[in-house]
N, C-alpha and C. Protein backbone atom coordinates (compact mmCIF):
# COMPACT_ATOMS: atom_id res chain seq x y z
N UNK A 1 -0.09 6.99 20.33
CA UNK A 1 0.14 7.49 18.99
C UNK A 1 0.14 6.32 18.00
N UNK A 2 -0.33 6.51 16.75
CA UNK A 2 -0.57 5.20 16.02
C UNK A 2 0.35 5.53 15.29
N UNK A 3 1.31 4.16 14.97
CA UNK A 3 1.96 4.19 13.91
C UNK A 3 1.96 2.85 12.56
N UNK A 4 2.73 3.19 11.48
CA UNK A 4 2.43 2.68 10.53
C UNK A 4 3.79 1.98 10.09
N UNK A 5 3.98 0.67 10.05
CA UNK A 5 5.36 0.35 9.45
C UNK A 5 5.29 -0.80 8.23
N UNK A 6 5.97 -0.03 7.58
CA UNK A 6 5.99 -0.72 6.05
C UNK A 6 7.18 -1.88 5.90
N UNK A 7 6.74 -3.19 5.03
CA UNK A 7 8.02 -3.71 5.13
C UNK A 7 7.44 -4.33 3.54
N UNK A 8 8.63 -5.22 2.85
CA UNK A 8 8.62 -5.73 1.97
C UNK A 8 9.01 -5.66 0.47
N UNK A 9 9.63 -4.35 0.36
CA UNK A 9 10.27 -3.44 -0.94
C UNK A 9 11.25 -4.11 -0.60
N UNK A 10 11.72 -3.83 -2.35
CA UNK A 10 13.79 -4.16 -2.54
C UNK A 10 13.36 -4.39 -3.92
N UNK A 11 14.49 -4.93 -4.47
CA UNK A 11 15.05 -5.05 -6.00
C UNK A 11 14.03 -6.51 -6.81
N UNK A 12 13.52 -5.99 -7.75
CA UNK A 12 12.97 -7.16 -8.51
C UNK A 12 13.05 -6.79 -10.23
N UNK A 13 13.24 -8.22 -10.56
CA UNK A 13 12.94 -8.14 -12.48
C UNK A 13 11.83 -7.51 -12.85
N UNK A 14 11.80 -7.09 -13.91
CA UNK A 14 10.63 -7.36 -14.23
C UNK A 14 9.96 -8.65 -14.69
N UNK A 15 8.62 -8.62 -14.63
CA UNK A 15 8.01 -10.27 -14.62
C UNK A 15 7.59 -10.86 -13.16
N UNK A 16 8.28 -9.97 -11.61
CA UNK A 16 8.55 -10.81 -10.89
C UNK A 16 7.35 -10.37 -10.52
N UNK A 17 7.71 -10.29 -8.70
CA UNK A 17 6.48 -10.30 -7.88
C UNK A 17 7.12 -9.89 -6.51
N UNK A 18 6.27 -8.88 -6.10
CA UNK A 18 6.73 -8.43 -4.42
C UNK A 18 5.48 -8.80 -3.58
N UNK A 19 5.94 -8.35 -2.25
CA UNK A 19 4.40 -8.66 -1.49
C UNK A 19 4.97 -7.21 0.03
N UNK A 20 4.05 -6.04 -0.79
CA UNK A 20 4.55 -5.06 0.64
C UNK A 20 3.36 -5.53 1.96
N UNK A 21 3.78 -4.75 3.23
CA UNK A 21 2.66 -5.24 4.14
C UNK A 21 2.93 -3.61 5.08
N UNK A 22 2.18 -3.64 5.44
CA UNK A 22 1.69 -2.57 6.20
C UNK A 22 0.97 -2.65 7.69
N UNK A 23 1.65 -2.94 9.34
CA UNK A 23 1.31 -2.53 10.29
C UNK A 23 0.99 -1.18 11.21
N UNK A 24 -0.45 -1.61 11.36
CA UNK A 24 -0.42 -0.11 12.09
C UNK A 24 -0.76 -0.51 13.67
N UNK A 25 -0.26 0.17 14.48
CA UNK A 25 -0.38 -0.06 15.56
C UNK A 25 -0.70 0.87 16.67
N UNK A 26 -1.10 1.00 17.80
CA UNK A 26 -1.38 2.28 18.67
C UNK A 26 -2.81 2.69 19.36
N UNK A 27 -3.49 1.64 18.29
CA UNK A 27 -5.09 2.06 18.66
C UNK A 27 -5.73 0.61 18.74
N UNK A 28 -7.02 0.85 19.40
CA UNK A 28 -7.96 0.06 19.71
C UNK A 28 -8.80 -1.20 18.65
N UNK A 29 -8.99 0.17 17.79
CA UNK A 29 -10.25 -0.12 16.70
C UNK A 29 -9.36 0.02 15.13
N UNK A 30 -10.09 -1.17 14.21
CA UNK A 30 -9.35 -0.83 12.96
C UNK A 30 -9.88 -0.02 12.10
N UNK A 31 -9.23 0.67 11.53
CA UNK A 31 -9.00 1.72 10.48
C UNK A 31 -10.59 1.67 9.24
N UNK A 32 -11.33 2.64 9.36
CA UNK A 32 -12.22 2.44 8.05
C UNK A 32 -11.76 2.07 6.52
N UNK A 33 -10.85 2.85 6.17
CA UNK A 33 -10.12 2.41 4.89
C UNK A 33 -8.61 2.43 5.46
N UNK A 34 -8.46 1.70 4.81
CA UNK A 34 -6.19 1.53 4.13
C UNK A 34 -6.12 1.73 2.77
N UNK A 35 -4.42 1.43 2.49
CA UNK A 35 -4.33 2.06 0.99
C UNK A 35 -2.77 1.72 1.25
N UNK A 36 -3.08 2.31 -0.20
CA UNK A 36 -1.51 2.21 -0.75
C UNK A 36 -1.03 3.56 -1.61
N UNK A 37 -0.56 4.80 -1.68
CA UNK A 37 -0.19 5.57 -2.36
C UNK A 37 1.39 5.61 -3.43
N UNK A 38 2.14 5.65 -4.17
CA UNK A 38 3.41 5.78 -4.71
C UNK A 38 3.92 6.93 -4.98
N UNK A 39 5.17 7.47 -5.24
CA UNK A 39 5.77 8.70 -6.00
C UNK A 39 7.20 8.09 -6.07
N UNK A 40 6.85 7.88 -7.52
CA UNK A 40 8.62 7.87 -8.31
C UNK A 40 9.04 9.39 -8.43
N UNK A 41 10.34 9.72 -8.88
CA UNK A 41 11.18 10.36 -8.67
C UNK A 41 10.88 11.78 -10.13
N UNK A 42 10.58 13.11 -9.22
CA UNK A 42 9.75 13.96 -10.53
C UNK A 42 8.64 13.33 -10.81
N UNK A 43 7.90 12.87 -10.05
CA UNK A 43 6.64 12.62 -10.48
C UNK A 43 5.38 13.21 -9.06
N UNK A 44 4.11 13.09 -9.64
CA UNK A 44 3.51 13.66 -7.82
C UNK A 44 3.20 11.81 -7.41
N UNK A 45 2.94 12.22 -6.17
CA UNK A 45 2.22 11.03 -5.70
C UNK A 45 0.71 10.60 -5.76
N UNK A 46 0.53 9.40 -5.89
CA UNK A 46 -0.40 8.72 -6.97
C UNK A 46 -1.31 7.70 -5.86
N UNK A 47 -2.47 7.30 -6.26
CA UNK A 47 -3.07 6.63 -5.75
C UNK A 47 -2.87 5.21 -6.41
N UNK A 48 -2.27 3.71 -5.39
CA UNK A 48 -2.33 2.70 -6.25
C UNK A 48 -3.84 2.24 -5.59
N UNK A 49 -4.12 1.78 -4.83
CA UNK A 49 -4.95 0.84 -4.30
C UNK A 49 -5.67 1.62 -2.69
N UNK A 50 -6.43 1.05 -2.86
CA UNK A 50 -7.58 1.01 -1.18
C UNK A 50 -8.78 0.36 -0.87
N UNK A 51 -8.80 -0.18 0.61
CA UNK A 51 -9.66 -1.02 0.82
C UNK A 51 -10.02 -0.76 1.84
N UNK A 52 -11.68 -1.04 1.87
CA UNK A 52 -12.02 -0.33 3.12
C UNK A 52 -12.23 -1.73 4.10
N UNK A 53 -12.54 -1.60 5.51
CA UNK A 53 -13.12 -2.63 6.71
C UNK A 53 -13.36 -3.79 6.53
N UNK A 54 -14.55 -3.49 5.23
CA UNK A 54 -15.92 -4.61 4.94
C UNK A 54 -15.38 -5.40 3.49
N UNK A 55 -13.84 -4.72 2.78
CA UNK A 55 -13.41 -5.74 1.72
C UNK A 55 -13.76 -5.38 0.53
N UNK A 56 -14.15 -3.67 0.29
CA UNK A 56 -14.14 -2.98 -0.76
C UNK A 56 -12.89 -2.59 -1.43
N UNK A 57 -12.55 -3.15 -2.47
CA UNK A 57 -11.22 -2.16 -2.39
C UNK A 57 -11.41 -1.38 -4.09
N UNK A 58 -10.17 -0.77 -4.38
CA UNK A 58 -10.08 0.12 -5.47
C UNK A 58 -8.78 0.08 -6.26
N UNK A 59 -8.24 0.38 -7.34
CA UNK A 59 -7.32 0.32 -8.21
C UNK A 59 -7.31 0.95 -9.00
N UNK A 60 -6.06 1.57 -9.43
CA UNK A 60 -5.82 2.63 -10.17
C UNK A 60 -5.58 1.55 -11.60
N UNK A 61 -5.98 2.40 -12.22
CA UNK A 61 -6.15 1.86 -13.67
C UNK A 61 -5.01 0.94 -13.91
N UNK A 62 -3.68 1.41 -13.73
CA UNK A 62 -2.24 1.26 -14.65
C UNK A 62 -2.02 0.04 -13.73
N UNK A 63 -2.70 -0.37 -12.46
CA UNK A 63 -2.62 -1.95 -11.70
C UNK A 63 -3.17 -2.90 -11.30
N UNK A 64 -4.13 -2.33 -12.01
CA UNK A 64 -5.77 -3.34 -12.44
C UNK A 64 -4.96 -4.80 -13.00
N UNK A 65 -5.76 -5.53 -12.52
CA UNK A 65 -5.43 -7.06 -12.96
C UNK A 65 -4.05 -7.58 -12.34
N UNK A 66 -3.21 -6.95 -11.80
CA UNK A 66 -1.28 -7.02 -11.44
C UNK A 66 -1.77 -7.00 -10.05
N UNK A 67 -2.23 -6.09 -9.60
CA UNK A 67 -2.10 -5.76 -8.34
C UNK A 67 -3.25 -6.19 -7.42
N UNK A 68 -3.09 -6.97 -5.96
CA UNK A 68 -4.27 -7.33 -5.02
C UNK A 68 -4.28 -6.57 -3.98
N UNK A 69 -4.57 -5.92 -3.36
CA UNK A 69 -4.84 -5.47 -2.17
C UNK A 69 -5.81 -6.06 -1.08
N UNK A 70 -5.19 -6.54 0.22
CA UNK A 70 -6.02 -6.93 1.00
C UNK A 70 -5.78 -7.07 2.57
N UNK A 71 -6.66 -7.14 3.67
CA UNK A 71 -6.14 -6.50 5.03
C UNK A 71 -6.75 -7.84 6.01
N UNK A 72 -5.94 -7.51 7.28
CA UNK A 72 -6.30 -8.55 8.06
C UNK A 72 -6.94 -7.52 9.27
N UNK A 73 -8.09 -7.38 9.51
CA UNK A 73 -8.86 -6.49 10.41
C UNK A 73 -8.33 -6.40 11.81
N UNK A 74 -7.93 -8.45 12.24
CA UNK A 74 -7.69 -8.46 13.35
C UNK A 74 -6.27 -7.42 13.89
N UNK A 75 -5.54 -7.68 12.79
CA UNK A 75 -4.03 -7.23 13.09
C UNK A 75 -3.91 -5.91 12.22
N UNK A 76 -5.49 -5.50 12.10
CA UNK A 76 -5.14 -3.83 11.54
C UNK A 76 -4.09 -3.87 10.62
N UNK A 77 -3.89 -5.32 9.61
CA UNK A 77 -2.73 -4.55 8.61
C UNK A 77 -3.33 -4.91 7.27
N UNK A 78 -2.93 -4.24 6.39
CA UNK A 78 -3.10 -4.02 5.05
C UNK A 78 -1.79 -4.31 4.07
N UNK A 79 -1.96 -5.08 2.90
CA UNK A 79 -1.04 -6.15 2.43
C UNK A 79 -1.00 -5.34 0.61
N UNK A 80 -0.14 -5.55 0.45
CA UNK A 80 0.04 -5.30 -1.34
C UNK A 80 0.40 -6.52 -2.13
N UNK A 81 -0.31 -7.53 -2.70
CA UNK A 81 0.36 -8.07 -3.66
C UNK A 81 0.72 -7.51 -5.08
N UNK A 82 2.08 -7.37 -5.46
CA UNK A 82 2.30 -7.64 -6.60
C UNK A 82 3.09 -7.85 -7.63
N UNK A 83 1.92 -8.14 -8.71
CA UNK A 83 2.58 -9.21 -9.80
C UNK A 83 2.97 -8.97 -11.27
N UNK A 84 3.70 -9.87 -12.18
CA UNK A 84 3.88 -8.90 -13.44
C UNK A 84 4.59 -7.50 -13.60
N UNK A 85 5.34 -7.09 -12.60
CA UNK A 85 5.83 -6.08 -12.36
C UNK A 85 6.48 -5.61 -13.69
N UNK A 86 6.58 -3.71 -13.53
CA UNK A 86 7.00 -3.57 -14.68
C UNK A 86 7.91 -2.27 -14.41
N UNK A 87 8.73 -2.06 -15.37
CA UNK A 87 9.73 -0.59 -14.72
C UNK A 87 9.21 0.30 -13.92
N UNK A 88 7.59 0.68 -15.00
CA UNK A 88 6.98 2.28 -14.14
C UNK A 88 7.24 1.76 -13.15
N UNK A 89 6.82 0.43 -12.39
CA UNK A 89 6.24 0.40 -10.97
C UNK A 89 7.13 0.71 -9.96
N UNK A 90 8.14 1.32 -10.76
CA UNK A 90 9.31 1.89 -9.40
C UNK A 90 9.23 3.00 -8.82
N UNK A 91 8.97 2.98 -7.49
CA UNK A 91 8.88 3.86 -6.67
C UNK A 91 8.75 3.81 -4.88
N UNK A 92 8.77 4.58 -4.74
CA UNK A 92 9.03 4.57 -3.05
C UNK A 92 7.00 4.72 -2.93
N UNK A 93 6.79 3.53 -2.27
CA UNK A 93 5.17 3.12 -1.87
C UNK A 93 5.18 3.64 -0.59
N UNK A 94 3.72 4.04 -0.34
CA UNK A 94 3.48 4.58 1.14
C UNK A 94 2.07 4.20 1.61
N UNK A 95 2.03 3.35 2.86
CA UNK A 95 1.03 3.20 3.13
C UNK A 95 0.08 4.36 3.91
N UNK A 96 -1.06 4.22 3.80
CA UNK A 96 -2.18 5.15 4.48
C UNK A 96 -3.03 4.79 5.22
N UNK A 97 -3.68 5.23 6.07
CA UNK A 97 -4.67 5.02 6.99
C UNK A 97 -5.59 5.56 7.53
N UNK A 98 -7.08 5.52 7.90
CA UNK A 98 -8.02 6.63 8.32
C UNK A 98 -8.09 5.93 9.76
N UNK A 99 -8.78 7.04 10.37
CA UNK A 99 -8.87 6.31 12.03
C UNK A 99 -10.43 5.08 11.67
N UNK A 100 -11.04 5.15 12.96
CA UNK A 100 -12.08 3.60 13.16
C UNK A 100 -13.14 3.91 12.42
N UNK A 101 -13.53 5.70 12.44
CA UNK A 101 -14.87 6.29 11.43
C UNK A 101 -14.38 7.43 10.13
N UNK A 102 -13.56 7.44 10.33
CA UNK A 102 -12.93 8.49 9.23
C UNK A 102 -13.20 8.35 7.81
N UNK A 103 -12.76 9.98 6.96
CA UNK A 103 -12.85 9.38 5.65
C UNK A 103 -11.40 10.31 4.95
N UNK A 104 -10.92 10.74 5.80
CA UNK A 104 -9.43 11.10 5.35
C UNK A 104 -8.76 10.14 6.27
N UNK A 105 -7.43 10.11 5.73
CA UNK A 105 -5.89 9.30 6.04
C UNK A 105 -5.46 10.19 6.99
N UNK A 106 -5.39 10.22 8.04
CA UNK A 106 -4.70 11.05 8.72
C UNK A 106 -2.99 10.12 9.42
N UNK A 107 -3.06 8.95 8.57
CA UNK A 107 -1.87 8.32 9.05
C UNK A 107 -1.31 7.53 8.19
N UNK A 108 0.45 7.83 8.28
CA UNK A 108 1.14 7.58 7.12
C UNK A 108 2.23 6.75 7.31
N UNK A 109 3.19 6.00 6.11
CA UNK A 109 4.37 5.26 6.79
C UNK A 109 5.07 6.44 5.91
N UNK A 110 6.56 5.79 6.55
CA UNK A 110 7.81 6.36 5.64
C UNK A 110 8.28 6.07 4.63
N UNK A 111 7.46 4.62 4.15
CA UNK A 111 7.43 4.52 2.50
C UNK A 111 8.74 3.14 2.58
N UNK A 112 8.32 2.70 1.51
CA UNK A 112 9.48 1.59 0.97
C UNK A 112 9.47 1.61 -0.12
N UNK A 113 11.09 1.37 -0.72
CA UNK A 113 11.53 1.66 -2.01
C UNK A 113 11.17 -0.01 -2.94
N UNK A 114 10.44 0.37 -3.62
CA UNK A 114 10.42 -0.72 -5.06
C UNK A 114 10.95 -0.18 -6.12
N UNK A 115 11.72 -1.06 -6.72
CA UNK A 115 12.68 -1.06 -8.06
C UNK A 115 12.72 -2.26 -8.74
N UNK A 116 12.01 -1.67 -9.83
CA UNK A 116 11.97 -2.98 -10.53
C UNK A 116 13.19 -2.82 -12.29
N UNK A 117 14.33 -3.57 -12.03
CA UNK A 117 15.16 -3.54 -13.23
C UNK A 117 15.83 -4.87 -13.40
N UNK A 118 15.78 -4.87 -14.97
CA UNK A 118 16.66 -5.63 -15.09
C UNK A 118 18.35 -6.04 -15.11
């Protein structure tokens, strides 16, 4: 069974900088795309970032330029930098995953809480 474990959330200023990371483990072959999804509190959940195998990745408008996304193939994990942080960006992040040929996520973490206040 593959699983997904998130680490790297907790309390920051704004201005600062986090760095989430994302292991998945259970399988052979790495993942066609990863990602990063969010949902703050009354809000739906949102697409921040995704990157596929070959080092494509994507960004949602509101973390363009703040935010890096990037993965280590060997160790199947997928990394969040980020920077400039700002209130919105509070929310419980969740990483995602497709299997070795996929083009849906069929695999998820339990999310880690970012809070960014002063």
């Amino acid at each position: 069974q593959v699983q997904l474990v998130e680490s790297g959330g907790g309390l920051v200023q704004p201005g600062g900088s986090l760095r989430l990371s994302c292991a998945a483990s259970g399988s052979i072959f790495s993942s066609n795309v990863m990602g990063w999804d969010r949902q703050a509190p009354g809000n739906q959940r949102e697409l921040v970032a995704t990157i596929t195998r070959t080092g494509t990745a994507n960004y949602a408008d509101s973390v363009k330029g703040r935010f890096t996304i990037s993965r280590d193939n060997a160790k199947n994990t997928v990394y969040l930098q980020m920077n400039s942080l700002k209130s919105e960006d509070t929310a419980v992040y969740y990483c995602k995953a497709t299997t070795r040929f996929g083009h849906e996520y069929n695999y998820w973490g339990q999310g880690t809480q970012v809070t960014v206040s002063s």
